[in-house]
PDB file of N, CA and C in Angstrom:
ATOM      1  N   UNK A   1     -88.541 -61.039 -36.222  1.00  0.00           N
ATOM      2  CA  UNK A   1     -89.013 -61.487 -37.506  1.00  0.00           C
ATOM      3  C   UNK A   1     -87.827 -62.039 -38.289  1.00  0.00           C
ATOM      4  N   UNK A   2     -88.162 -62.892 -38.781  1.00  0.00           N
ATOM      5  CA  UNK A   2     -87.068 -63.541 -39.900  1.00  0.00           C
ATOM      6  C   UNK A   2     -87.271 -63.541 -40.971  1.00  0.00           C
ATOM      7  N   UNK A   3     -86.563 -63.092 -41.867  1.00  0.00           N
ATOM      8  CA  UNK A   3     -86.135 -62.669 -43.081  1.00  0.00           C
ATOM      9  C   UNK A   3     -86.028 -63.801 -44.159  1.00  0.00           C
ATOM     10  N   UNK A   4     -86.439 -64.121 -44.912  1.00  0.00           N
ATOM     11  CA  UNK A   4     -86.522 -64.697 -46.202  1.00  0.00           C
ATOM     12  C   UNK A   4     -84.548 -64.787 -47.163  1.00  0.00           C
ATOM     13  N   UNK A   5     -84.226 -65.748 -47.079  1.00  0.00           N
ATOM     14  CA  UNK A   5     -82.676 -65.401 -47.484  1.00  0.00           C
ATOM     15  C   UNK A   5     -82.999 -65.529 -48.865  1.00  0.00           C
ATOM     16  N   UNK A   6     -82.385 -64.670 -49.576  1.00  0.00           N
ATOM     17  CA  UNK A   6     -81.932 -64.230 -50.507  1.00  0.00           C
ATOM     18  C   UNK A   6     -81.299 -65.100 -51.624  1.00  0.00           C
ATOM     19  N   UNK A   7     -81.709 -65.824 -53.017  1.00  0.00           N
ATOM     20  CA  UNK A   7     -80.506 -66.410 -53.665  1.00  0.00           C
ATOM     21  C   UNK A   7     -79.918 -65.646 -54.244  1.00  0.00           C
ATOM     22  N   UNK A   8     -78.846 -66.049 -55.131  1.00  0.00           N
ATOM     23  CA  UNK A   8     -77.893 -64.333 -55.959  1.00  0.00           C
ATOM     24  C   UNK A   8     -78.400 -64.369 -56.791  1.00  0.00           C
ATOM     25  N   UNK A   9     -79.327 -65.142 -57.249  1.00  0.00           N
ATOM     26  CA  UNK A   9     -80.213 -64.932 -58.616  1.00  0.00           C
ATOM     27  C   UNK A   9     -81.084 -63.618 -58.446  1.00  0.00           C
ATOM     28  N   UNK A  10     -81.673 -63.973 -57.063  1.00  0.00           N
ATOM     29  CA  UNK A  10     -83.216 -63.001 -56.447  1.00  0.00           C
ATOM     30  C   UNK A  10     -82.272 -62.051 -56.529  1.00  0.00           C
ATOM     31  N   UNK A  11     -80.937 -61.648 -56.023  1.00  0.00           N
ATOM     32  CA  UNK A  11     -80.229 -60.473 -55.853  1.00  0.00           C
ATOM     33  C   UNK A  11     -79.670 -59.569 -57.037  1.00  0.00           C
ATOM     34  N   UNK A  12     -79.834 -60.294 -57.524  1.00  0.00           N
ATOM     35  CA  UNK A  12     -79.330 -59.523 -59.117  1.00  0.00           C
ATOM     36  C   UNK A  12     -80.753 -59.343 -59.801  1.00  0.00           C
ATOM     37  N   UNK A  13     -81.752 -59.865 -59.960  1.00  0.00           N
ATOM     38  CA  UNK A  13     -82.527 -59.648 -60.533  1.00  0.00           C
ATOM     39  C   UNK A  13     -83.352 -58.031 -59.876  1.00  0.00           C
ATOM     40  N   UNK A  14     -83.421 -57.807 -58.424  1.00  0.00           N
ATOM     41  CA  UNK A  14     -83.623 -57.325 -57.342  1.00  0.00           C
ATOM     42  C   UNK A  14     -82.813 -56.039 -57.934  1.00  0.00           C
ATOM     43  N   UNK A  15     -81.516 -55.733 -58.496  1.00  0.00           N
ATOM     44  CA  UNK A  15     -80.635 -54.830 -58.644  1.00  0.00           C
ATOM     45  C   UNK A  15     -80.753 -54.535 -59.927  1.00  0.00           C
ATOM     46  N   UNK A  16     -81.459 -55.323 -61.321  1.00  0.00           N
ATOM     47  CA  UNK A  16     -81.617 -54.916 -62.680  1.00  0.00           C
ATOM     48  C   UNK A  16     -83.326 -54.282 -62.160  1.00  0.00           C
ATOM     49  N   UNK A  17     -83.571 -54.522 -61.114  1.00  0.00           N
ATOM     50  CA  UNK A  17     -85.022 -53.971 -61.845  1.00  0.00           C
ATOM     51  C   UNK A  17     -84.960 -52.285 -60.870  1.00  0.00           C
ATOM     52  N   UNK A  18     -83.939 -52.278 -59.644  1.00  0.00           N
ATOM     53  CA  UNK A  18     -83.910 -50.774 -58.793  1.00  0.00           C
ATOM     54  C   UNK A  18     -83.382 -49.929 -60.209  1.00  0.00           C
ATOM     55  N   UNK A  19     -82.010 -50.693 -60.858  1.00  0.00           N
ATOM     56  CA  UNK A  19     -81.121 -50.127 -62.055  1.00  0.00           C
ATOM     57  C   UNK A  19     -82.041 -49.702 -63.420  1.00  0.00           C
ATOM     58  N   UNK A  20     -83.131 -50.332 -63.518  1.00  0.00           N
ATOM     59  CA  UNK A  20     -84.246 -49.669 -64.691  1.00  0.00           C
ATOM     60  C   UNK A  20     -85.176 -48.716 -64.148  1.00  0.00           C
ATOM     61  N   UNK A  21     -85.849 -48.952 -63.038  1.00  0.00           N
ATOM     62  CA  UNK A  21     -86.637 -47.546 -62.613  1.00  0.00           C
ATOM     63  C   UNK A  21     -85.945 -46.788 -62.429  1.00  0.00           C
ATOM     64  N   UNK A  22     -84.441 -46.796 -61.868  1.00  0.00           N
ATOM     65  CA  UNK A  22     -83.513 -45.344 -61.744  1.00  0.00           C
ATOM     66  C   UNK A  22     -83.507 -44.337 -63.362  1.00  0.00           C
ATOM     67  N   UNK A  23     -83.679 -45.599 -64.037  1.00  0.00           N
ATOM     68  CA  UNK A  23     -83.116 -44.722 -65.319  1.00  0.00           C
ATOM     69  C   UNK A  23     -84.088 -44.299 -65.960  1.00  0.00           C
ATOM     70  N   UNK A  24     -85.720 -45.330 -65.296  1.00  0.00           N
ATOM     71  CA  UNK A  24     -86.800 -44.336 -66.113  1.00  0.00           C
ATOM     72  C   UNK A  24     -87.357 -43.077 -65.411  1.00  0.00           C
ATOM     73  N   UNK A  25     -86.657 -43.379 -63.875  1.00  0.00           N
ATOM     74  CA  UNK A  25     -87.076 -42.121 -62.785  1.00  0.00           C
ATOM     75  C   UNK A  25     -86.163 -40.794 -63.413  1.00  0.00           C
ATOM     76  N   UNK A  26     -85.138 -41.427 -63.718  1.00  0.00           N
ATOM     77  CA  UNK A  26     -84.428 -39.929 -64.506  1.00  0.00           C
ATOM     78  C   UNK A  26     -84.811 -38.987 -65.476  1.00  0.00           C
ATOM     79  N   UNK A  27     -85.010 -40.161 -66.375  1.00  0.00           N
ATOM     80  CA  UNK A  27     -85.449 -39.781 -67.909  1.00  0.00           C
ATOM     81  C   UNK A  27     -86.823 -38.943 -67.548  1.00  0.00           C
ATOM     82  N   UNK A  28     -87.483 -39.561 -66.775  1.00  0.00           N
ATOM     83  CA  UNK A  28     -89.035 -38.540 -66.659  1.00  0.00           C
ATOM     84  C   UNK A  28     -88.762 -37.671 -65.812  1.00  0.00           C
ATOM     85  N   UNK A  29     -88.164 -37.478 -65.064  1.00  0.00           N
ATOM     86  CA  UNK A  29     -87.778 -36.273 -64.317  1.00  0.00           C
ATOM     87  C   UNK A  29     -87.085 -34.962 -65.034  1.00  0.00           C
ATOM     88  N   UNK A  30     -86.619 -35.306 -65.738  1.00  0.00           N
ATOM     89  CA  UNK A  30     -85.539 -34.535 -66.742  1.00  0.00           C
ATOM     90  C   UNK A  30     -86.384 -34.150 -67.479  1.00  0.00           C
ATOM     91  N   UNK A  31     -87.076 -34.890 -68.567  1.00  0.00           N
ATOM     92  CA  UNK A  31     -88.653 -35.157 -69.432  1.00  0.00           C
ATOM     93  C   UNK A  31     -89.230 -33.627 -68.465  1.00  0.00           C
ATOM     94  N   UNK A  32     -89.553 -33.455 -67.460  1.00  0.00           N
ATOM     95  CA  UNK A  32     -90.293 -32.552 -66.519  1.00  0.00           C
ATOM     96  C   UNK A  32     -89.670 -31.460 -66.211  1.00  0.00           C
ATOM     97  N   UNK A  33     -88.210 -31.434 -66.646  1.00  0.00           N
ATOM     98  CA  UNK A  33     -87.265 -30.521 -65.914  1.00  0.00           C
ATOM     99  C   UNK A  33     -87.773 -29.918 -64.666  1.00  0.00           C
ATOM    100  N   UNK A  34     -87.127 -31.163 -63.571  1.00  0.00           N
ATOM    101  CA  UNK A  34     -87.132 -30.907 -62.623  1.00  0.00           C
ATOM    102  C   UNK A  34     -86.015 -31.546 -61.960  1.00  0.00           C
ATOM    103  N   UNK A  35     -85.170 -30.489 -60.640  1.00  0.00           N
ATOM    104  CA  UNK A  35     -84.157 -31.119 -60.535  1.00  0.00           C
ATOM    105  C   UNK A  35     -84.301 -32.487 -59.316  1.00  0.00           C
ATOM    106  N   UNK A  36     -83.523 -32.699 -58.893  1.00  0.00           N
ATOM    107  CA  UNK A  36     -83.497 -33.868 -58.295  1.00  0.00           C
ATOM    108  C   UNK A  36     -83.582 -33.149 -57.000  1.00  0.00           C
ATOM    109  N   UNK A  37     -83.372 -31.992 -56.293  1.00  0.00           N
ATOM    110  CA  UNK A  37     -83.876 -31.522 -55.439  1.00  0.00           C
ATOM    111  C   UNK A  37     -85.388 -31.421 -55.645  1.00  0.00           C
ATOM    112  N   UNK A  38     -85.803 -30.778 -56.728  1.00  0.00           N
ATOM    113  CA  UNK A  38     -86.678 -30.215 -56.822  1.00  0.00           C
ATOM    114  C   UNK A  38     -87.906 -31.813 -56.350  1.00  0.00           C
ATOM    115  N   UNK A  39     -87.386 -32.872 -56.959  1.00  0.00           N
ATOM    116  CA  UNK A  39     -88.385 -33.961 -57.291  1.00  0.00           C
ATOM    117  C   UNK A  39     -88.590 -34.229 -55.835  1.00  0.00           C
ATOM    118  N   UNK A  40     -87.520 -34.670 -55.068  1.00  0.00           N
ATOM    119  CA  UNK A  40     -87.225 -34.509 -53.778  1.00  0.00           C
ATOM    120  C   UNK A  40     -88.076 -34.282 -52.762  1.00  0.00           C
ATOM    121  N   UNK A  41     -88.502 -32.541 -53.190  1.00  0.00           N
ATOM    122  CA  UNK A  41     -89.307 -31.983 -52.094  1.00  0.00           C
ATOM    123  C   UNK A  41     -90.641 -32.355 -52.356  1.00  0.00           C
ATOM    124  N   UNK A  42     -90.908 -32.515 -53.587  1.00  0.00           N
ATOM    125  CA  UNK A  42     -92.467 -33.067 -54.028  1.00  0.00           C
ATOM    126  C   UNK A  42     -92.832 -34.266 -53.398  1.00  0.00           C
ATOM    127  N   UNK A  43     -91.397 -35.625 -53.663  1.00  0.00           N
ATOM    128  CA  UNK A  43     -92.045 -36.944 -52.870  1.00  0.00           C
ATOM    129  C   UNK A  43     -91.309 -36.924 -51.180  1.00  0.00           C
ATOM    130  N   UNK A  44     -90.984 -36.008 -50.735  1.00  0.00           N
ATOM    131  CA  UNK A  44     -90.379 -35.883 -49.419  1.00  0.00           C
ATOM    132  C   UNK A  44     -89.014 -37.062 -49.337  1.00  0.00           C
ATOM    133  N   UNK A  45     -88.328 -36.810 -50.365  1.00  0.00           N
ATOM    134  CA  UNK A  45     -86.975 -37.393 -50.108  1.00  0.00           C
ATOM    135  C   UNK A  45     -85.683 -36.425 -50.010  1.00  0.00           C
ATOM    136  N   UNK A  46     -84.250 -36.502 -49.942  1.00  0.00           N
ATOM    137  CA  UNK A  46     -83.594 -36.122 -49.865  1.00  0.00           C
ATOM    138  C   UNK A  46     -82.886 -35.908 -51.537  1.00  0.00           C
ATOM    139  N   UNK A  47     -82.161 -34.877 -52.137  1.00  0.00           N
ATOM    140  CA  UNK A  47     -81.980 -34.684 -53.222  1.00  0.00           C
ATOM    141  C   UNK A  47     -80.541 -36.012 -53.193  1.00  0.00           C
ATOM    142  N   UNK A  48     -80.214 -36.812 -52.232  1.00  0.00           N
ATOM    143  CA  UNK A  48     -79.035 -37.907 -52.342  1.00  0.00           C
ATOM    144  C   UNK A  48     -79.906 -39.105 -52.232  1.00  0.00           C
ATOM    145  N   UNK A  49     -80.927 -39.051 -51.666  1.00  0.00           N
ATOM    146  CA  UNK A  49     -81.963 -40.112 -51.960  1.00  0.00           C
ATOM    147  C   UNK A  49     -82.232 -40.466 -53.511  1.00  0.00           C
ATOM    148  N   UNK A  50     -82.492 -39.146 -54.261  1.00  0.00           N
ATOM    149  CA  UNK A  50     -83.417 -38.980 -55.406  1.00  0.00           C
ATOM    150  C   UNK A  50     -82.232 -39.778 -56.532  1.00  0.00           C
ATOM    151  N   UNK A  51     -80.643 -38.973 -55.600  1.00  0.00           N
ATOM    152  CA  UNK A  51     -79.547 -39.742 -56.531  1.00  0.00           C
ATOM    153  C   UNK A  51     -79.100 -41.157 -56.756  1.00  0.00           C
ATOM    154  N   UNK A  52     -79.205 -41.589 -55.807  1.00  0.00           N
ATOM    155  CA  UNK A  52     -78.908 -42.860 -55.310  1.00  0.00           C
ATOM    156  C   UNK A  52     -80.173 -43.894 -55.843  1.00  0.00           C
ATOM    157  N   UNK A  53     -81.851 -43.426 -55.170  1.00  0.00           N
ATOM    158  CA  UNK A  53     -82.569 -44.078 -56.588  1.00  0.00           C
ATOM    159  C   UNK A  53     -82.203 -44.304 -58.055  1.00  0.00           C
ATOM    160  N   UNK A  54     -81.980 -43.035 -58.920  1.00  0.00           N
ATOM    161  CA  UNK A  54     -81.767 -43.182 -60.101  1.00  0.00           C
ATOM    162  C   UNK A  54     -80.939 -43.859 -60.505  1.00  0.00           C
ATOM    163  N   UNK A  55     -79.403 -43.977 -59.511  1.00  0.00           N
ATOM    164  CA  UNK A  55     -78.594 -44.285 -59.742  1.00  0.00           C
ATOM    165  C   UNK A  55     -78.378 -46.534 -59.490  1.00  0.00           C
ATOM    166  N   UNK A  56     -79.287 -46.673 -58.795  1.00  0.00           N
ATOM    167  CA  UNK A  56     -79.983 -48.142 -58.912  1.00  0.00           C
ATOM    168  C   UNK A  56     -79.325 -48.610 -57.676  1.00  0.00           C
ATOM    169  N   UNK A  57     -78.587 -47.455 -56.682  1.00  0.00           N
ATOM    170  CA  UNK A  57     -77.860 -48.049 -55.121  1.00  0.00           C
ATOM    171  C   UNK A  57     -79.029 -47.878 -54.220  1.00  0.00           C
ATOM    172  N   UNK A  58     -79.954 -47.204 -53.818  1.00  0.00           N
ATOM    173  CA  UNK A  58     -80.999 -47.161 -52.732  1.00  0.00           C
ATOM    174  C   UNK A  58     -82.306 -47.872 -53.280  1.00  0.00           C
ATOM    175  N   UNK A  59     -82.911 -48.478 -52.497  1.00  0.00           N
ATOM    176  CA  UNK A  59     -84.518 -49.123 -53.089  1.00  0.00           C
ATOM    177  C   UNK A  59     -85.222 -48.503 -52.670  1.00  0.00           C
ATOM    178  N   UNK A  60     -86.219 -48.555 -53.556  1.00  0.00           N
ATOM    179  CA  UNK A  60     -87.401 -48.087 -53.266  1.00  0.00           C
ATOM    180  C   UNK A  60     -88.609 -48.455 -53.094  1.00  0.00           C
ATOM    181  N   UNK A  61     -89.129 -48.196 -51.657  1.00  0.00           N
ATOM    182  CA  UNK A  61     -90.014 -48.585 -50.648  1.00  0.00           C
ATOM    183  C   UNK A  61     -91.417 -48.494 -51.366  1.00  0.00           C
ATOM    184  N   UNK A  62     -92.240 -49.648 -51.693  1.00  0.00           N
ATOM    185  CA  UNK A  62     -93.533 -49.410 -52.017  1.00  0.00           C
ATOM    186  C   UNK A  62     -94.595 -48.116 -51.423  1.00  0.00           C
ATOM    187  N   UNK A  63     -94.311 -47.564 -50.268  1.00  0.00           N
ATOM    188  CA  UNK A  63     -94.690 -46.273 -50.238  1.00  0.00           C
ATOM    189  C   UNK A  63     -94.341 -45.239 -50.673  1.00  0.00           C
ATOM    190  N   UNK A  64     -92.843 -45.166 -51.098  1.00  0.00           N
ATOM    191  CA  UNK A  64     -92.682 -43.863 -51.847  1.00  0.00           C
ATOM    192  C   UNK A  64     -92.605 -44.166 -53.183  1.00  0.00           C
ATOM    193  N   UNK A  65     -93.154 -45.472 -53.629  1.00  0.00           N
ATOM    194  CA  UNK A  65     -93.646 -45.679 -54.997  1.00  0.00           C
ATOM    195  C   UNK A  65     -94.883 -44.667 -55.396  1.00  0.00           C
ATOM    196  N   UNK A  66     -95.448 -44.474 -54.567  1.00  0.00           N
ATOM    197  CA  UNK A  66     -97.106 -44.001 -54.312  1.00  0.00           C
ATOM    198  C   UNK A  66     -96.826 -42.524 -54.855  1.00  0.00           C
ATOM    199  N   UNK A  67     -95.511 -41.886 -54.326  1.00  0.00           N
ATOM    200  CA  UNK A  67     -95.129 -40.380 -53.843  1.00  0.00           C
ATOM    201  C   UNK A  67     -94.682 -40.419 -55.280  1.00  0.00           C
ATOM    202  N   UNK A  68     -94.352 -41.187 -55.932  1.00  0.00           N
ATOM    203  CA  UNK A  68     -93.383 -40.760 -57.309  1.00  0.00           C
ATOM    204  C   UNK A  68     -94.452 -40.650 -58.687  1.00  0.00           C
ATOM    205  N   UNK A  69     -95.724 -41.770 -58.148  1.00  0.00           N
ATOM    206  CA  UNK A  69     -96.943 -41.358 -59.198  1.00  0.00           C
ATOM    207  C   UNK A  69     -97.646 -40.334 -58.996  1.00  0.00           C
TER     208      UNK A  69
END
């Protein structure tokens, strides 16, 4: 399969929008006090997964979009 290339526009835009759900995945998680392990085991990720989401370095897969509502 071949892949769709990328402009640095698509790529940055691609990285402000992982960088805003990280920070609203935080804020409501916190909002819940729950830790980032804790959120973790609920959507079956890793508590460095959960970090790395928030933190706007890992993406997130339209299926574990599903796991986070």
């Amino acid at each position: 399969m071949i892949l769709p290339v990328s402009t640095p526009k698509q790529v940055v835009r691609a990285q402000l929008v992982n960088e805003a759900f990280g920070r609203r995945l935080a804020s409501i998680r916190r909002a819940k006090n729950f830790s980032q392990t804790g959120l973790g085991k609920i959507v079956g990720l890793s508590r460095g997964s959960i970090s790395n989401i928030e933190s706007g370095i890992q993406n997130v897969q339209l299926h574990q979009l599903f796991a986070f509502a």
